[in-house]
N, C-alpha and C. Protein backbone atom coordinates (compact mmCIF):
# COMPACT_ATOMS: atom_id res chain seq x y z
N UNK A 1 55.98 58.61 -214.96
CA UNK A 1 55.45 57.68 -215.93
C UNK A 1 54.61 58.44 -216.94
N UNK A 2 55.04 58.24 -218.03
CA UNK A 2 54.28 58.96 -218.90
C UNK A 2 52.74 58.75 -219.78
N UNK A 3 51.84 59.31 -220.22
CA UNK A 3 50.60 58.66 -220.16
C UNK A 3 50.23 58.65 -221.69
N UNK A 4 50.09 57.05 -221.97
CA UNK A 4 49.89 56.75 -223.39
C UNK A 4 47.97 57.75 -223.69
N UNK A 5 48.95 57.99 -225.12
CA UNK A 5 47.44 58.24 -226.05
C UNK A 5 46.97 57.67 -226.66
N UNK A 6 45.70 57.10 -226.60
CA UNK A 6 45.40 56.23 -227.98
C UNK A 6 44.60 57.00 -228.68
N UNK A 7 45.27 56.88 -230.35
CA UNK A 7 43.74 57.61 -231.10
C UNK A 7 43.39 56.76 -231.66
N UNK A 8 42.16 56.99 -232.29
CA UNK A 8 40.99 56.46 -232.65
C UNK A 8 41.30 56.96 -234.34
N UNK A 9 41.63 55.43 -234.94
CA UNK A 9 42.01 55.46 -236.47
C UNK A 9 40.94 56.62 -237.43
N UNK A 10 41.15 56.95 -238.51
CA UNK A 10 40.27 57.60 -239.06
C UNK A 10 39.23 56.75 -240.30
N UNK A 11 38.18 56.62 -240.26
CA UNK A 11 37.75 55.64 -241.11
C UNK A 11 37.37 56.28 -242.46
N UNK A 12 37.82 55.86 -243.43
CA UNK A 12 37.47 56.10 -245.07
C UNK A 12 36.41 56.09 -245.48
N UNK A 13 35.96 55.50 -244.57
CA UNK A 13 34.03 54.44 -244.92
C UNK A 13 33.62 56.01 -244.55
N UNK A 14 32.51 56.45 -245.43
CA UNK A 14 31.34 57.43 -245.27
C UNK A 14 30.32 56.73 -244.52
N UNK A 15 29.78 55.76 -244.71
CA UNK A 15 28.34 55.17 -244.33
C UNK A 15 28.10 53.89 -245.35
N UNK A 16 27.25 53.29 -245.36
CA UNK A 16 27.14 52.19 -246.24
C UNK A 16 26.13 52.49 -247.43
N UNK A 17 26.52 52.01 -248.72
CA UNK A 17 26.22 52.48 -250.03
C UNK A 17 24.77 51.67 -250.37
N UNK A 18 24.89 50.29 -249.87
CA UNK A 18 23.73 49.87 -249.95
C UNK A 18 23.48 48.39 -249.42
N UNK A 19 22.68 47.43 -249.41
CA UNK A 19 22.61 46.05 -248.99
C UNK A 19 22.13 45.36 -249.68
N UNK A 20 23.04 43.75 -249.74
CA UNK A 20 22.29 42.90 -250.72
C UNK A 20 21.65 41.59 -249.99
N UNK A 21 20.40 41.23 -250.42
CA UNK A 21 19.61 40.24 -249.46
C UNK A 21 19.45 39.39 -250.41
N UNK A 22 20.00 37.96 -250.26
CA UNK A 22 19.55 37.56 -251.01
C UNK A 22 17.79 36.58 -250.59
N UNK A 23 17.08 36.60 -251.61
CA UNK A 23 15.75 36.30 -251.33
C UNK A 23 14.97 35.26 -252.56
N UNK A 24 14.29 34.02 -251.91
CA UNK A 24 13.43 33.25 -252.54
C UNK A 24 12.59 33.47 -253.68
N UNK A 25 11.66 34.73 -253.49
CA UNK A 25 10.98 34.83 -254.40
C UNK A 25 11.11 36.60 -254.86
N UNK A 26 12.01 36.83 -255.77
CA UNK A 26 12.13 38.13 -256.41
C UNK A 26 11.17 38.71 -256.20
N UNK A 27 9.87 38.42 -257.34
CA UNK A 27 8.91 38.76 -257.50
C UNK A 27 8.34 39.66 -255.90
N UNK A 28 7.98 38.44 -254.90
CA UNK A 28 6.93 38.74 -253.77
C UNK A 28 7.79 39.76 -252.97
N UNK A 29 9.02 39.74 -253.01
CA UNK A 29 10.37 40.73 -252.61
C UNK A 29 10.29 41.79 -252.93
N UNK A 30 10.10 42.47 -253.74
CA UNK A 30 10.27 43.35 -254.53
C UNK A 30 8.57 43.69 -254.22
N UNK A 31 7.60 43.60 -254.40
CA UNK A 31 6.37 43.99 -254.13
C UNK A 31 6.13 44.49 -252.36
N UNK A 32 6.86 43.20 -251.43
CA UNK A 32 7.01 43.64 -250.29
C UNK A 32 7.47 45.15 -249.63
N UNK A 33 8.79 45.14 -250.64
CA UNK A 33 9.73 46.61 -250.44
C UNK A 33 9.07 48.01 -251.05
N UNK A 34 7.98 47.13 -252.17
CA UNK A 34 7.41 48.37 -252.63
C UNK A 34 6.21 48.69 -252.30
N UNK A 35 5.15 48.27 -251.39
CA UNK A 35 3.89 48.15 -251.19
C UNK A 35 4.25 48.50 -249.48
N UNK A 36 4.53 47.79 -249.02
CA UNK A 36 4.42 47.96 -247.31
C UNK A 36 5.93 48.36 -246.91
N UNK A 37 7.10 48.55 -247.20
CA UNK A 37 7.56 49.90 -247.21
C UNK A 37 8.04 51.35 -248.44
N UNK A 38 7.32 50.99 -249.35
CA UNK A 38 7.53 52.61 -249.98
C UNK A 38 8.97 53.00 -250.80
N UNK A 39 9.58 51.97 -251.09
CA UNK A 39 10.74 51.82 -252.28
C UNK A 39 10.46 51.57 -253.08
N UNK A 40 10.93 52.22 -254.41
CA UNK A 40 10.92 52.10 -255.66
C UNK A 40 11.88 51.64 -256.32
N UNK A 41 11.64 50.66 -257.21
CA UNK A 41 12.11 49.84 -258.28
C UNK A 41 13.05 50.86 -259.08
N UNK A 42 14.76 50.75 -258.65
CA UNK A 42 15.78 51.73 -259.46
C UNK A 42 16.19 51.12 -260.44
N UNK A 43 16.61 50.30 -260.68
CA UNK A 43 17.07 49.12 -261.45
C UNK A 43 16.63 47.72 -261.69
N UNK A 44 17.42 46.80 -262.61
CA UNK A 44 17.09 45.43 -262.67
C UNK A 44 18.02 45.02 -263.19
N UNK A 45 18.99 43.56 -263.25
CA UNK A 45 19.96 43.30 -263.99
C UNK A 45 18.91 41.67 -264.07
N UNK A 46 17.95 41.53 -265.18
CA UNK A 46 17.31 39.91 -265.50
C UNK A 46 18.45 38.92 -265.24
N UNK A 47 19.49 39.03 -266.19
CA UNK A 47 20.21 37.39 -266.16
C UNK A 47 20.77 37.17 -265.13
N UNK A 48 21.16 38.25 -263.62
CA UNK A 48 21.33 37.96 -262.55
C UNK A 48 20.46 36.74 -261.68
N UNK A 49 19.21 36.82 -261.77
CA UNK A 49 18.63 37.60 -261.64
C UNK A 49 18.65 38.90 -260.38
N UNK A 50 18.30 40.45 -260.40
CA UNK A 50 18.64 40.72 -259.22
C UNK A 50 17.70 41.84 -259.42
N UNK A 51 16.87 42.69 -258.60
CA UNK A 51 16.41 44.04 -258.63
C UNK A 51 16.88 44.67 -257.46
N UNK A 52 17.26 46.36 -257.73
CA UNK A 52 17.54 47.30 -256.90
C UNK A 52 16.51 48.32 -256.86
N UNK A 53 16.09 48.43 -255.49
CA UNK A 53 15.36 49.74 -254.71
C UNK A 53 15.50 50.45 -253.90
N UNK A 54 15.34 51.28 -253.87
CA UNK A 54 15.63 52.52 -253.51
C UNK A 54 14.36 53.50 -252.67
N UNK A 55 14.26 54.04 -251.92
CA UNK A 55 13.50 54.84 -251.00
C UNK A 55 14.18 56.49 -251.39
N UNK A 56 15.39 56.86 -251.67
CA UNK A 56 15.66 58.18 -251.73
C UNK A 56 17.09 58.11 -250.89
N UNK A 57 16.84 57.56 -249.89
CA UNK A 57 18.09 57.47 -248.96
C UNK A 57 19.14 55.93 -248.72
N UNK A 58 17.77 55.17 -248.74
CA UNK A 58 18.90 53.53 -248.90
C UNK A 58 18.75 53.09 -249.62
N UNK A 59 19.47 52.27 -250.25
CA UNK A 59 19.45 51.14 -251.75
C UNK A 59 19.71 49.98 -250.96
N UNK A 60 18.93 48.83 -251.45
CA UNK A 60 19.25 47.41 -251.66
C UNK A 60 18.78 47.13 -252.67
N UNK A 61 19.87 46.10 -252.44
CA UNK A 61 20.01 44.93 -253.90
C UNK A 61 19.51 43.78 -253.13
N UNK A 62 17.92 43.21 -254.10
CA UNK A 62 17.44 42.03 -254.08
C UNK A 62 18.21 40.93 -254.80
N UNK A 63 18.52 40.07 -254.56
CA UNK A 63 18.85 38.76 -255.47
C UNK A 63 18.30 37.47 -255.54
N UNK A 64 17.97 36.94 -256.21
CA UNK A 64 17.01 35.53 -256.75
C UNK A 64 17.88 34.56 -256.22
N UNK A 65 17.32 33.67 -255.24
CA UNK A 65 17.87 32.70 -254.89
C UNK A 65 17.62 31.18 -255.83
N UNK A 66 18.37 30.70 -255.44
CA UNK A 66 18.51 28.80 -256.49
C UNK A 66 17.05 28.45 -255.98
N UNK A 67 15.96 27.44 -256.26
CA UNK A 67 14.79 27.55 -256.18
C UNK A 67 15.25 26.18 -254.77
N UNK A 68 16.25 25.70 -254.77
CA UNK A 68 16.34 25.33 -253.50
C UNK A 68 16.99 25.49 -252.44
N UNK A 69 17.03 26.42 -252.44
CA UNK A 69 18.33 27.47 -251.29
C UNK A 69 17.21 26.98 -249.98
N UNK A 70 18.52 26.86 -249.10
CA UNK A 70 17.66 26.87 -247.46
C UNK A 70 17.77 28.42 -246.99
N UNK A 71 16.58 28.14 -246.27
CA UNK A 71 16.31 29.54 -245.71
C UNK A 71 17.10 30.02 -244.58
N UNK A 72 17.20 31.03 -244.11
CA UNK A 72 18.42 31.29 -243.14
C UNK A 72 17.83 30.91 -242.16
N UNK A 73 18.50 30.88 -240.98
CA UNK A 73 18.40 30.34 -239.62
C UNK A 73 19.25 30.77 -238.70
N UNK A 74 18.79 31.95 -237.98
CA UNK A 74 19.85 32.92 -237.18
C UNK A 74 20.77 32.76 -236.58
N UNK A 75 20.27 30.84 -235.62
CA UNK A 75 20.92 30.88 -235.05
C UNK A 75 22.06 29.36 -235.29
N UNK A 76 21.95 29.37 -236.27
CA UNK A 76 23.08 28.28 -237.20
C UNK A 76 23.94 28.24 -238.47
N UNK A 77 23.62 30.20 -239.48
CA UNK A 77 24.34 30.02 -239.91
C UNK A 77 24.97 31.60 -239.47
N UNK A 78 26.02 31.78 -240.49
CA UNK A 78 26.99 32.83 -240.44
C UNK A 78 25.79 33.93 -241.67
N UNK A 79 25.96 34.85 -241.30
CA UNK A 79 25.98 36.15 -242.34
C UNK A 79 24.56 37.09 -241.70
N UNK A 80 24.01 37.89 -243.01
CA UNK A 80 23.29 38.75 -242.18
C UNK A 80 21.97 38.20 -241.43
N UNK A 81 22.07 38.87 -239.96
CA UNK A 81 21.11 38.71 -238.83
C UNK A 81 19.59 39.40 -239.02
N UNK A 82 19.80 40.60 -239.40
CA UNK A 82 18.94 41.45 -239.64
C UNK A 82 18.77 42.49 -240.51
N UNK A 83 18.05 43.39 -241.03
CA UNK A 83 18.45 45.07 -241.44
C UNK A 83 17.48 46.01 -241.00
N UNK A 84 18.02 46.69 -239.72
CA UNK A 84 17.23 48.03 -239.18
C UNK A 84 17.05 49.25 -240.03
N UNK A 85 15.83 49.34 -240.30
CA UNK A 85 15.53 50.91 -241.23
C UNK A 85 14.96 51.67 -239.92
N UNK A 86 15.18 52.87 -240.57
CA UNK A 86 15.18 53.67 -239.64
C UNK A 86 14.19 54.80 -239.99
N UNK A 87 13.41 55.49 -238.91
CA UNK A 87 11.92 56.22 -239.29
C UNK A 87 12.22 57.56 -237.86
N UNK A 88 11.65 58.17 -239.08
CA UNK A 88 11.64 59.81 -238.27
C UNK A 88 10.98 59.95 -236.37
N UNK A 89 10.12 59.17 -236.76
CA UNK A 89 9.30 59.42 -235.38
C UNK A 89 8.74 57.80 -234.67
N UNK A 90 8.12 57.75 -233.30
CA UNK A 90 7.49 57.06 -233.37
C UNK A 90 6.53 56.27 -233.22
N UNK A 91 5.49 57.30 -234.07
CA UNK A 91 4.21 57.51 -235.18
C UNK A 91 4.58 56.65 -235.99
N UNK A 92 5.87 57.10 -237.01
CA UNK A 92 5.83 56.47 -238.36
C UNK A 92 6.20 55.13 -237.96
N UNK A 93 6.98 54.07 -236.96
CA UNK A 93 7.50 53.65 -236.58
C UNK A 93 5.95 52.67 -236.31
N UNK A 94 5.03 53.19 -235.83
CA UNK A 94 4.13 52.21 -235.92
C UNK A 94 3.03 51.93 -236.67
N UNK A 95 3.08 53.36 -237.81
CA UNK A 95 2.19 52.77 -239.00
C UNK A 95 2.77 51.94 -239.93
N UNK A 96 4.99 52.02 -240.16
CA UNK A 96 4.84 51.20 -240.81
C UNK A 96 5.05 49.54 -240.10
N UNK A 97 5.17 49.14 -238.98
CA UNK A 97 4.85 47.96 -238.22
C UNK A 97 3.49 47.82 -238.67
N UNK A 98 2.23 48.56 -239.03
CA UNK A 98 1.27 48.32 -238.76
C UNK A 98 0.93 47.64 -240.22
N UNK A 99 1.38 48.34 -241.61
CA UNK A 99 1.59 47.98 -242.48
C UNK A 99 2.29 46.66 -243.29
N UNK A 100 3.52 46.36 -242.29
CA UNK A 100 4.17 45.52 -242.80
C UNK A 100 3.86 44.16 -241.97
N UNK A 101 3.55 43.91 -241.16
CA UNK A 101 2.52 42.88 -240.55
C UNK A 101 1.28 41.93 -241.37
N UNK A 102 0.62 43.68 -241.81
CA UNK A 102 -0.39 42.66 -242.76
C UNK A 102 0.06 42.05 -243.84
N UNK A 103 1.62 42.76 -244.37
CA UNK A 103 1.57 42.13 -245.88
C UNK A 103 1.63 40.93 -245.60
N UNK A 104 1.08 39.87 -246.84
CA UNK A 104 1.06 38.37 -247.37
C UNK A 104 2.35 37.92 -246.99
N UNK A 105 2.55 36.60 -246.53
CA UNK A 105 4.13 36.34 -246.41
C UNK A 105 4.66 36.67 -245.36
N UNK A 106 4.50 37.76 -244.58
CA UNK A 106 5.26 38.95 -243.68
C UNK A 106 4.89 37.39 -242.10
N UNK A 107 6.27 37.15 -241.79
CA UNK A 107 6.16 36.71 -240.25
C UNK A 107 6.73 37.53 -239.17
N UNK A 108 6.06 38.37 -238.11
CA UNK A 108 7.10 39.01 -237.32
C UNK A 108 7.15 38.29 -236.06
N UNK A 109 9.10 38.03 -235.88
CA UNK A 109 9.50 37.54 -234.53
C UNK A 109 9.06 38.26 -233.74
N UNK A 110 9.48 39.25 -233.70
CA UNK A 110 9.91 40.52 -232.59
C UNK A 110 9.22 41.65 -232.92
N UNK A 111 8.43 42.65 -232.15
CA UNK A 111 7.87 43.83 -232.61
C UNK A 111 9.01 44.73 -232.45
N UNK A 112 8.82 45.98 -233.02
CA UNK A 112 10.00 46.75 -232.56
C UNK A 112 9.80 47.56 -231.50
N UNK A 113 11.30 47.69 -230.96
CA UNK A 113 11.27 48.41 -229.82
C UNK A 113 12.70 49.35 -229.52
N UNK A 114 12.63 50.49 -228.92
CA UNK A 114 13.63 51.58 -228.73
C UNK A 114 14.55 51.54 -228.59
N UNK A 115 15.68 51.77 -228.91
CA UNK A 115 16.88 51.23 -228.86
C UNK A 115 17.39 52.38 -227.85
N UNK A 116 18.52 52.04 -227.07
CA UNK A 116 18.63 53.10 -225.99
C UNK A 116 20.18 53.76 -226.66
């Protein structure tokens, strides 16, 4: 009996280019990403409305939601759950938890914890 091989397709995808969230208040969004984690304002497209930031290594795209958009709800609708950034050590891992806690606005479910 002879013994199947399976390979493992080759993927085209490098890594992901960037993420788009969409969010309530541009403004407090965009101050969040830039104050308590350390991204800078790369772009802006106004009549979107939408702003893009950037850290050096990841980009997202903010987008202005309808002023009555419902807020997500993890566990009732479809699309994104979360977005894990990722930190050298973890030191940095809990100054910026320590940081992004206090900002205005900021609710945390879950503290973070090690992924195995």
């Amino acid at each position: 009996m002879g013994e199947s091989k399976q390979t493992t397709p080759q993927s085209l995808i490098s890594g992901i280019h960037h993420v788009g969230l969409s969010v309530s208040d541009l403004t407090a969004s965009l101050k969040f990403f830039s104050d308590a984690l350390g991204y800078a304002q790369a772009g802006e497209v106004p009549s979107y409305p939408a702003v893009f930031v950037s850290n050096g290594k990841s980009f997202i795209t903010l987008w202005q939601t309808e002023k009555d958009a419902n807020a997500f709800d993890r566990k009732k609708n479809v699309g994104l759950h979360h977005l894990s950034l990722q930190v050298p050590s973890e030191d940095a891992l809990g100054a910026v938890f320590a940081t992004v806690k206090k900002h205005p606005g900021v609710v945390v479910e879950f503290e973070p914890e090690a992924l195995g």
